[in-house]
N, C-alpha and C. Protein backbone atom coordinates (compact mmCIF):
# COMPACT_ATOMS: atom_id res chain seq x y z
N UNK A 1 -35.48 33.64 -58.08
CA UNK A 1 -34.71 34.30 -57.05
C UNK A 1 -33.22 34.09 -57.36
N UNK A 2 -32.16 35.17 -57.09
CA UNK A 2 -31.36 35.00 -57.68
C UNK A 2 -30.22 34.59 -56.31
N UNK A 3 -28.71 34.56 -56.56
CA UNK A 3 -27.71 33.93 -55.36
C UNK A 3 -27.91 34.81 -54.37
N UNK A 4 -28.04 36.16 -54.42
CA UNK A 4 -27.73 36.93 -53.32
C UNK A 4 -29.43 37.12 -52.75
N UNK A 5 -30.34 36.78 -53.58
CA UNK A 5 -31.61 36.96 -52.90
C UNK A 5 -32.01 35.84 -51.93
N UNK A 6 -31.60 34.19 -52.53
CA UNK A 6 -31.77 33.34 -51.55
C UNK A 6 -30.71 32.97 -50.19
N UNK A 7 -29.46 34.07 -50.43
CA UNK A 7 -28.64 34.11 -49.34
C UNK A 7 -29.46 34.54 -48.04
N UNK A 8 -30.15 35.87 -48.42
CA UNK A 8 -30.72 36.88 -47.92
C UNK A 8 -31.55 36.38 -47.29
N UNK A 9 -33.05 35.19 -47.70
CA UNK A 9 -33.43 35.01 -47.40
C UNK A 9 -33.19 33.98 -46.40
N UNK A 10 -32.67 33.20 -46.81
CA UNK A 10 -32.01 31.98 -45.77
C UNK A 10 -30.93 32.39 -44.23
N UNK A 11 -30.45 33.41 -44.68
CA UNK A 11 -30.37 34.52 -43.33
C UNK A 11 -31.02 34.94 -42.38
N UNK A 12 -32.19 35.50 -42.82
CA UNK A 12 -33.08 36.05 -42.44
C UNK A 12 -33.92 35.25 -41.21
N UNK A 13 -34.17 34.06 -41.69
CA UNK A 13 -34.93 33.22 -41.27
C UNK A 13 -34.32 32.18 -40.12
N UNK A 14 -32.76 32.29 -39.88
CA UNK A 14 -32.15 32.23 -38.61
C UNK A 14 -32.41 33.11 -37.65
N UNK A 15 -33.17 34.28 -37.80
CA UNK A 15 -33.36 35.18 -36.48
C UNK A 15 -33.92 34.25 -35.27
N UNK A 16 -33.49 34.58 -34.18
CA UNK A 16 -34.07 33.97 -32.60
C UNK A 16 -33.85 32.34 -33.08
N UNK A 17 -32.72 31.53 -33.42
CA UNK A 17 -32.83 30.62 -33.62
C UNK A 17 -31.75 30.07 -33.26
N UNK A 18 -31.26 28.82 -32.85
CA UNK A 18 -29.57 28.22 -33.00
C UNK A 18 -28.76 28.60 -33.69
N UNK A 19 -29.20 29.14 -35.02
CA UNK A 19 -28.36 29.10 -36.08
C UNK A 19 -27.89 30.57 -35.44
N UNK A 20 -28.21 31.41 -35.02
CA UNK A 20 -27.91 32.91 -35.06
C UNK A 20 -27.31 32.90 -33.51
N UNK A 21 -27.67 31.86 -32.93
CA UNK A 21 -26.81 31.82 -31.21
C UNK A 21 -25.01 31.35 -31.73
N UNK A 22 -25.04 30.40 -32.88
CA UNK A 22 -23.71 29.95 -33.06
C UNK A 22 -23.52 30.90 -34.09
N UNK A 23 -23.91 31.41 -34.44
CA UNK A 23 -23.54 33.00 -35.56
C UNK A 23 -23.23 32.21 -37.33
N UNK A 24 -24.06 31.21 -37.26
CA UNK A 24 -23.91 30.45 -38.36
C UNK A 24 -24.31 31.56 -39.64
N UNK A 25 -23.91 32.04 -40.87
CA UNK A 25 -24.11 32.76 -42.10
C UNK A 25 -23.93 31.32 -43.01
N UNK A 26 -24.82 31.76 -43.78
CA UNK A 26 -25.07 31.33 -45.43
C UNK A 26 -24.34 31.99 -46.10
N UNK A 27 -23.51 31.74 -46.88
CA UNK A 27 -22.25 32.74 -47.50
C UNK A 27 -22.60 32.12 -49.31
N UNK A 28 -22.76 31.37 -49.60
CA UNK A 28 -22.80 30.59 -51.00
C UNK A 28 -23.67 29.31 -51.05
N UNK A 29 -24.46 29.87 -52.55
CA UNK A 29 -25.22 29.06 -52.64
C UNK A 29 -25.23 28.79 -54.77
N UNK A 30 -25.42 27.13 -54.88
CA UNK A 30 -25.32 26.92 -56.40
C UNK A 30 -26.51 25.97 -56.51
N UNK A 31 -27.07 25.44 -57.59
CA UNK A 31 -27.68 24.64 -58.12
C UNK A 31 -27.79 23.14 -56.69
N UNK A 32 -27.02 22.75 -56.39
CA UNK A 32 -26.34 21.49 -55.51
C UNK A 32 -25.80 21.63 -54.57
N UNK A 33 -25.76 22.91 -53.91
CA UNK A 33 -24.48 22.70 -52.98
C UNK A 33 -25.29 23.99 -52.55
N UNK A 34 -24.75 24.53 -50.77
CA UNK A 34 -25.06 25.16 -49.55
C UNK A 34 -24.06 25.33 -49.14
N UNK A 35 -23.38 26.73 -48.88
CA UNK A 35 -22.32 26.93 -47.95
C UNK A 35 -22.74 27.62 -46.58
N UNK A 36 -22.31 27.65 -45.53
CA UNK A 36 -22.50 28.31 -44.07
C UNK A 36 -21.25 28.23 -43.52
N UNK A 37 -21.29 29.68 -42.67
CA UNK A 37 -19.43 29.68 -41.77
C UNK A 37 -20.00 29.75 -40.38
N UNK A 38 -19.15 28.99 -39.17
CA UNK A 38 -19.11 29.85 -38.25
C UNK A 38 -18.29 29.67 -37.79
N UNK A 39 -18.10 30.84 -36.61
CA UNK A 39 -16.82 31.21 -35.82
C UNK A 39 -16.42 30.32 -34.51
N UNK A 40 -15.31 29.62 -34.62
CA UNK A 40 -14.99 29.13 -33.42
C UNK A 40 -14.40 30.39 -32.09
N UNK A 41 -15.02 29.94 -31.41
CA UNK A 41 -15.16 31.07 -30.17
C UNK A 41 -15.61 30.28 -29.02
N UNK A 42 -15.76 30.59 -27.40
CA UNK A 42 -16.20 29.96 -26.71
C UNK A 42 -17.62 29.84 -26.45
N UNK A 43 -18.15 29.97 -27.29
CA UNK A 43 -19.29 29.71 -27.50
C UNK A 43 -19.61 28.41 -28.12
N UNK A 44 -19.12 28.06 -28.77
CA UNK A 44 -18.85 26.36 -29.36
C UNK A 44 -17.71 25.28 -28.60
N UNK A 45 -16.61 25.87 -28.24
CA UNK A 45 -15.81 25.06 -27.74
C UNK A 45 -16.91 24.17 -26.54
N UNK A 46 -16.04 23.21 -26.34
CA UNK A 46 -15.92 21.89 -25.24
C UNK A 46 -14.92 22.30 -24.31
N UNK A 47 -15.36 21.72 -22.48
CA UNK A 47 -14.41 22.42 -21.94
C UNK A 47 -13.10 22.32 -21.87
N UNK A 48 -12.33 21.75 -22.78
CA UNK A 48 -10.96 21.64 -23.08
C UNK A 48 -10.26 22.75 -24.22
N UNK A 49 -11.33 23.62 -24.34
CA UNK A 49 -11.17 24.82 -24.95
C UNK A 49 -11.27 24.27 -27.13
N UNK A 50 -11.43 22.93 -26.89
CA UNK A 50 -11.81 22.65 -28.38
C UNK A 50 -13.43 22.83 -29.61
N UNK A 51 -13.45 22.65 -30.22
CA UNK A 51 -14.51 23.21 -31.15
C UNK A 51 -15.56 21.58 -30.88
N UNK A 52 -16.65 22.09 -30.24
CA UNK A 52 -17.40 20.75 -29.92
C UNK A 52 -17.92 19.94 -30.98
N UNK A 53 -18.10 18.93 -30.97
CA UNK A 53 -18.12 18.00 -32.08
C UNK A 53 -19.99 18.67 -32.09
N UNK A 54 -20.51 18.70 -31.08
CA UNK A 54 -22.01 18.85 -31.03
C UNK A 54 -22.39 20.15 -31.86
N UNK A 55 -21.55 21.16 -31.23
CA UNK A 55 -21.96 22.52 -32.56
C UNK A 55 -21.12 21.89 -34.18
N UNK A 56 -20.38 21.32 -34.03
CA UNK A 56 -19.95 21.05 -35.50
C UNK A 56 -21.29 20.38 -36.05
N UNK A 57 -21.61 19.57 -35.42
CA UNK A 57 -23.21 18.31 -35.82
C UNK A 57 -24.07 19.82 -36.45
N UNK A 58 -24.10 20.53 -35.47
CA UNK A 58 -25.60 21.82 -35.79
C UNK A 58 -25.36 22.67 -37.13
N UNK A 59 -24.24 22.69 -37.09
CA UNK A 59 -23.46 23.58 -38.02
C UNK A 59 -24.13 22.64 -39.47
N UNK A 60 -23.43 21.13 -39.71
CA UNK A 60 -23.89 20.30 -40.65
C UNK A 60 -25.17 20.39 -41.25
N UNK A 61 -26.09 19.81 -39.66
CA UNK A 61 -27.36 20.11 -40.27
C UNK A 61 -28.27 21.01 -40.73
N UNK A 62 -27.69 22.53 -39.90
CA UNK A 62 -27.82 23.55 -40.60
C UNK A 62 -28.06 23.92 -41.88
N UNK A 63 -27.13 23.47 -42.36
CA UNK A 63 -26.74 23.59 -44.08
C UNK A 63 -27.38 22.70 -44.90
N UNK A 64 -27.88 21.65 -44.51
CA UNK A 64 -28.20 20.38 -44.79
C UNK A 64 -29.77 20.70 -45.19
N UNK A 65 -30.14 20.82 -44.16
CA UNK A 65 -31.48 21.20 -43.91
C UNK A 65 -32.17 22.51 -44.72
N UNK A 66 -31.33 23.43 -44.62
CA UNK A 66 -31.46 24.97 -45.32
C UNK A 66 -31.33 24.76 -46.79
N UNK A 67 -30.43 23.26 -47.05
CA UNK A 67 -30.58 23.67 -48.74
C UNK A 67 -31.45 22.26 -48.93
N UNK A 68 -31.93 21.45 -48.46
CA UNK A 68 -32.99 20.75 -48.70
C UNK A 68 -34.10 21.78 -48.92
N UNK A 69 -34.48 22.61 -48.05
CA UNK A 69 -35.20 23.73 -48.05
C UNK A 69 -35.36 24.46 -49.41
N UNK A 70 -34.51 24.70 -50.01
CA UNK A 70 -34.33 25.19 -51.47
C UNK A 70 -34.58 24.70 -52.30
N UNK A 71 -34.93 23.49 -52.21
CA UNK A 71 -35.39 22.80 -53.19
C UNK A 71 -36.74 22.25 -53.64
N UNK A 72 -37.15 22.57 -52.56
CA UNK A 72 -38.72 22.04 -52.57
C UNK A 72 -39.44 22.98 -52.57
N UNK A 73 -40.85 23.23 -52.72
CA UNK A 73 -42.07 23.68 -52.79
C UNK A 73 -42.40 24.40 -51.36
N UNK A 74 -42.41 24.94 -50.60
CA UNK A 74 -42.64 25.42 -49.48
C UNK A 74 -43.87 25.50 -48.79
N UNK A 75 -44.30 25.91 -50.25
CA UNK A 75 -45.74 26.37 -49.85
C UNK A 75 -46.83 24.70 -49.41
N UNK A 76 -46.31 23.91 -50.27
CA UNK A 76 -47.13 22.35 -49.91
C UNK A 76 -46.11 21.10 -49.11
N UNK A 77 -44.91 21.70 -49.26
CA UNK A 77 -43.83 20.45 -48.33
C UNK A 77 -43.14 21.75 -47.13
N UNK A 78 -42.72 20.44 -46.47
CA UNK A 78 -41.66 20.63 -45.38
C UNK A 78 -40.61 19.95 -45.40
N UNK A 79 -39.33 20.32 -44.53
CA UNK A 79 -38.20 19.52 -44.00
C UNK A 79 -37.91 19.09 -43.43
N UNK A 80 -38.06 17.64 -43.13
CA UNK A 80 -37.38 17.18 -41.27
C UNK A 80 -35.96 17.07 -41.65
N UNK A 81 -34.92 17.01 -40.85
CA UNK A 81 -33.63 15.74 -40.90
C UNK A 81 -34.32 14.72 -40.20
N UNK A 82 -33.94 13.36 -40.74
CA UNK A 82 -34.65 11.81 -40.10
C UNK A 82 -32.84 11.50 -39.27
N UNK A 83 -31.55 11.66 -40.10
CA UNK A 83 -30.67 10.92 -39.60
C UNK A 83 -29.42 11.54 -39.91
N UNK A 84 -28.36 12.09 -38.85
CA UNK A 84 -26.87 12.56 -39.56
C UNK A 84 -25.96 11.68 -38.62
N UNK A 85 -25.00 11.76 -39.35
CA UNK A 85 -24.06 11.22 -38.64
C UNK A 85 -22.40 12.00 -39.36
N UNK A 86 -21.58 11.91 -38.13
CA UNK A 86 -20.52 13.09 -38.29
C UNK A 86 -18.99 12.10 -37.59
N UNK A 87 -18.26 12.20 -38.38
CA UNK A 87 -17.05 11.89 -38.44
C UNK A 87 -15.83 13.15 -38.31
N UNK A 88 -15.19 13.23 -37.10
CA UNK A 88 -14.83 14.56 -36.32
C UNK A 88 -12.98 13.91 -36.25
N UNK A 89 -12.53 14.63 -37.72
CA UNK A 89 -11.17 14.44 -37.88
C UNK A 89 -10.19 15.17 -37.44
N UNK A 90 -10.44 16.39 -37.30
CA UNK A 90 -9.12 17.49 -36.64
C UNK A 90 -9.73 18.16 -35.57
N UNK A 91 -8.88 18.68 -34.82
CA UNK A 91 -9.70 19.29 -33.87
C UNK A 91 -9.23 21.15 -33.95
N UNK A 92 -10.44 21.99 -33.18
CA UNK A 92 -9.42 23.54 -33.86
C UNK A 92 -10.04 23.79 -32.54
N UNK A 93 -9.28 24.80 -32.50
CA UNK A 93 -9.37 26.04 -31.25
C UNK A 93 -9.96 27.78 -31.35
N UNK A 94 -9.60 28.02 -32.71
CA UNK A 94 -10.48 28.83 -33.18
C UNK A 94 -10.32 29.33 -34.62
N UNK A 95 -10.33 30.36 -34.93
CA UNK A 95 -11.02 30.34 -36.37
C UNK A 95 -12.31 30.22 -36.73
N UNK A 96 -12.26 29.72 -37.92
CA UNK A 96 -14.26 29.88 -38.62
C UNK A 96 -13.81 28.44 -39.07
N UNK A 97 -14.83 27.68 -39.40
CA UNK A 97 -15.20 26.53 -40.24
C UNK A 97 -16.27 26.49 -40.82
N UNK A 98 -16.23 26.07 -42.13
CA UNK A 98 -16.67 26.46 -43.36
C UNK A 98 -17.50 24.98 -43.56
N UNK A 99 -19.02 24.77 -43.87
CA UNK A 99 -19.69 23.63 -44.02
C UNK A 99 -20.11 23.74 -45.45
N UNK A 100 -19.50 22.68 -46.40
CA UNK A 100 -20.34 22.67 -47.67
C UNK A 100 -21.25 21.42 -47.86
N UNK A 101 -22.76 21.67 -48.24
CA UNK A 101 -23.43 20.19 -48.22
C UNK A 101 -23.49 20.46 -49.71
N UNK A 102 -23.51 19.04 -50.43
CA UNK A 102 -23.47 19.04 -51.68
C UNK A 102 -24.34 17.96 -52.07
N UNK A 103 -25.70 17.73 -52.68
CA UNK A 103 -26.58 16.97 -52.11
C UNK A 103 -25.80 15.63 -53.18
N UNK A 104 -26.45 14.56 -52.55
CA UNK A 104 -26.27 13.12 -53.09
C UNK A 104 -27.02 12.16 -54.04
N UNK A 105 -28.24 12.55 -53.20
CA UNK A 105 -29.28 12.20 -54.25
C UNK A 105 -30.96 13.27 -53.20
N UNK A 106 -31.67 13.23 -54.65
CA UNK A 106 -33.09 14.22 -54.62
C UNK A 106 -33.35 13.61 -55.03
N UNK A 107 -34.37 12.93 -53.90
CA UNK A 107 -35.16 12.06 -54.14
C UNK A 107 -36.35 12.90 -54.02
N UNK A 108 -37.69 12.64 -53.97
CA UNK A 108 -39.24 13.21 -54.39
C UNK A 108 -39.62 13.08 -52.67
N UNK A 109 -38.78 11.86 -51.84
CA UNK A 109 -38.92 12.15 -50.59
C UNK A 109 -38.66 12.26 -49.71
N UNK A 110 -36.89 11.63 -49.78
CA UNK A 110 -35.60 11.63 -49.20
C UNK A 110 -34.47 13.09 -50.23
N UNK A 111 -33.95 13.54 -49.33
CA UNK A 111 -32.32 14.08 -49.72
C UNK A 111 -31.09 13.57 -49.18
N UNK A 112 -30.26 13.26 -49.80
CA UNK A 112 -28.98 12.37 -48.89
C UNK A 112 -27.85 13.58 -49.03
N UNK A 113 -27.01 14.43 -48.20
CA UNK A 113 -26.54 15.43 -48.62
C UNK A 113 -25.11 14.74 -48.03
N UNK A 114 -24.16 15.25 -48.74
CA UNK A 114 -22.93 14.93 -48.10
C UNK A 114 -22.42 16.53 -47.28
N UNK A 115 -21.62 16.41 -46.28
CA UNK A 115 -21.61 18.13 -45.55
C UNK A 115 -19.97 17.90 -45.20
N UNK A 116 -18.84 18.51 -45.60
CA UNK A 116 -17.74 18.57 -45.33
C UNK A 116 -17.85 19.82 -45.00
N UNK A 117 -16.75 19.51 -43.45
CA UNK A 117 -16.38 21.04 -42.91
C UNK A 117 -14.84 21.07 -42.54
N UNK A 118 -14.75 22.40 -43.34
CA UNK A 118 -13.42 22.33 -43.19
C UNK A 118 -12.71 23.84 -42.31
N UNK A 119 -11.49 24.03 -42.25
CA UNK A 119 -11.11 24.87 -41.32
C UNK A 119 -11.18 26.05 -42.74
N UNK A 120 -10.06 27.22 -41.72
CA UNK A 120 -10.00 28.39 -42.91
C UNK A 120 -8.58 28.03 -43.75
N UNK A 121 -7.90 26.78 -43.23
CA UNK A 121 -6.63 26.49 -44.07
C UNK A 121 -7.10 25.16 -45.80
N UNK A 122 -8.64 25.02 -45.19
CA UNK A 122 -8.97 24.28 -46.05
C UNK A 122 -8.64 22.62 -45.71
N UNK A 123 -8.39 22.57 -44.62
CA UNK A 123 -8.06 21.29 -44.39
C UNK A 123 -9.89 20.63 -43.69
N UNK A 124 -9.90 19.66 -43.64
CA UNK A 124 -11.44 19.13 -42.89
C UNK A 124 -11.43 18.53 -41.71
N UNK A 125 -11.92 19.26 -41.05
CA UNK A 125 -12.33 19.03 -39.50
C UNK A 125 -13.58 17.74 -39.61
N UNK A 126 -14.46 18.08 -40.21
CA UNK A 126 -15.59 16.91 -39.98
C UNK A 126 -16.51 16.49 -41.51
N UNK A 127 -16.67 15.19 -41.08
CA UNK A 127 -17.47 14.30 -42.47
C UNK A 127 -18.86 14.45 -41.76
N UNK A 128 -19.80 15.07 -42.44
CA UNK A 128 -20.94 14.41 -41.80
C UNK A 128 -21.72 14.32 -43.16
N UNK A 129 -22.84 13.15 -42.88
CA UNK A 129 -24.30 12.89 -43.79
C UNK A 129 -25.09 13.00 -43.07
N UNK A 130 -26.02 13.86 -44.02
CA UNK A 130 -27.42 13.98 -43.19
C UNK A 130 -28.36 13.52 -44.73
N UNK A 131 -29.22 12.78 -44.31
CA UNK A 131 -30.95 12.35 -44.81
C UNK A 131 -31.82 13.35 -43.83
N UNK A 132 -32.43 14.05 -45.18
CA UNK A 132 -33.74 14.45 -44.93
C UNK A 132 -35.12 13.69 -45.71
N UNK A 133 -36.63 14.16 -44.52
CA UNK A 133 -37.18 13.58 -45.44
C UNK A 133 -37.94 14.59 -45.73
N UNK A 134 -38.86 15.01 -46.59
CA UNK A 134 -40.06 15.71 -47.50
C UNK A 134 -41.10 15.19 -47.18
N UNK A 135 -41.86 16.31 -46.12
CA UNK A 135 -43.62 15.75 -46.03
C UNK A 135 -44.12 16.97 -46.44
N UNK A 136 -45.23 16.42 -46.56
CA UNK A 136 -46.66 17.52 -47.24
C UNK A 136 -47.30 18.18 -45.67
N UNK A 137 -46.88 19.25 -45.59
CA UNK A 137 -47.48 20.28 -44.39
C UNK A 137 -48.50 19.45 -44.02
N UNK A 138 -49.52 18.49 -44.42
CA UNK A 138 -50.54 18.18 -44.01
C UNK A 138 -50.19 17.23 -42.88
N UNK A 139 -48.65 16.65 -42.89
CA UNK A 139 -48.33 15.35 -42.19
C UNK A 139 -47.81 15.87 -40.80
N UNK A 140 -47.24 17.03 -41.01
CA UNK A 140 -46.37 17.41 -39.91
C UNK A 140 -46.42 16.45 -38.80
C-alpha cells in the first residue's frame, strides 16, 4: 500500500468516531512516523477560550495509536494504548496543531511512540508519550 493509500485508509476509518468529532486528518505518513492536524475551534477549547489539554491528549493518542496500527498484522493483532502522558507547554487559541508520533521502540509487544505537537508557527504546544500494547484478537 502506498502513502496516499494508507492516508486514505486511516481516514476512512475515523468515520462516527472522536477522531472525526475533533476533525482530526492524517495528512503524512513514513516508515516511523504518523502525522494528524486538527483545528483549534470551540470545539476543543476549555472554557477560558484555550485549546484543552484533554483534546490535545486525543489528538496524541490518535496518532499514536493509528500508526501503531500500521505496523502490525491486523488480521491476527490488535491495539490498545496501556499509558500516555502529555506535557502542555504553550497554550493557543486557534489555528490547527500538527501531531507527529515518531515511534521509539517496536517492540513484538509494546510500541513506545514519542508525539510532539506543535502549532502552525512550528513552535510546540505539547510533549506527549504514549505505550501501546499488541494482543492477538484472541485476548481482547
Amino acid at each position: 500500500m502506498d502513502k496516499s493509500q494508507k492516508l486514505k485508509a486511516l481516514n476512512t476509518i475515523t468515520k462516527n468516531t472522536l477522531m472525526e468529532t475533533l476533525a482530526i486528518t492524517y495528512t503524512d505518513v513514513g516508515e516511523d512516523y504518523l502525522v494528524a492536524t486538527m483545528p483549534i475551534n470551540s470545539k476543543v477549547h476549555q472554557p477560558m477560550g484555550l485549546l484543552h489539554g484533554g483534546a490535545t491528549v486525543a489528538l496524541a493518542e490518535s496518532v499514536g495509536s493509528a500508526a501503531s496500527h500500521m505496523f502490525i498484522d491486523t488480521a491476527a493483532y490488535i491495539v490498545k494504548g496501556i499509558e500516555i502522558t502529555a506535557n502542555h507547554l504553550k497554550s493557543k487559541k486557534e489555528g490547527m496543531v500538527t501531531a507527529t508520533a515518531t515511534i521509539l521502540h517496536k517492540g513484538k509487544t509494546t510500541h513506545l511512540w514519542k508525539i510532539e505537537v506543535t502549532d502552525s508557527d512550528g513552535a510546540m504546544v505539547s510533549f506527549c508519550k504514549l505505550t501501546n500494547i499488541v494482543l492477538p484478537k484472541t485476548i481482547q
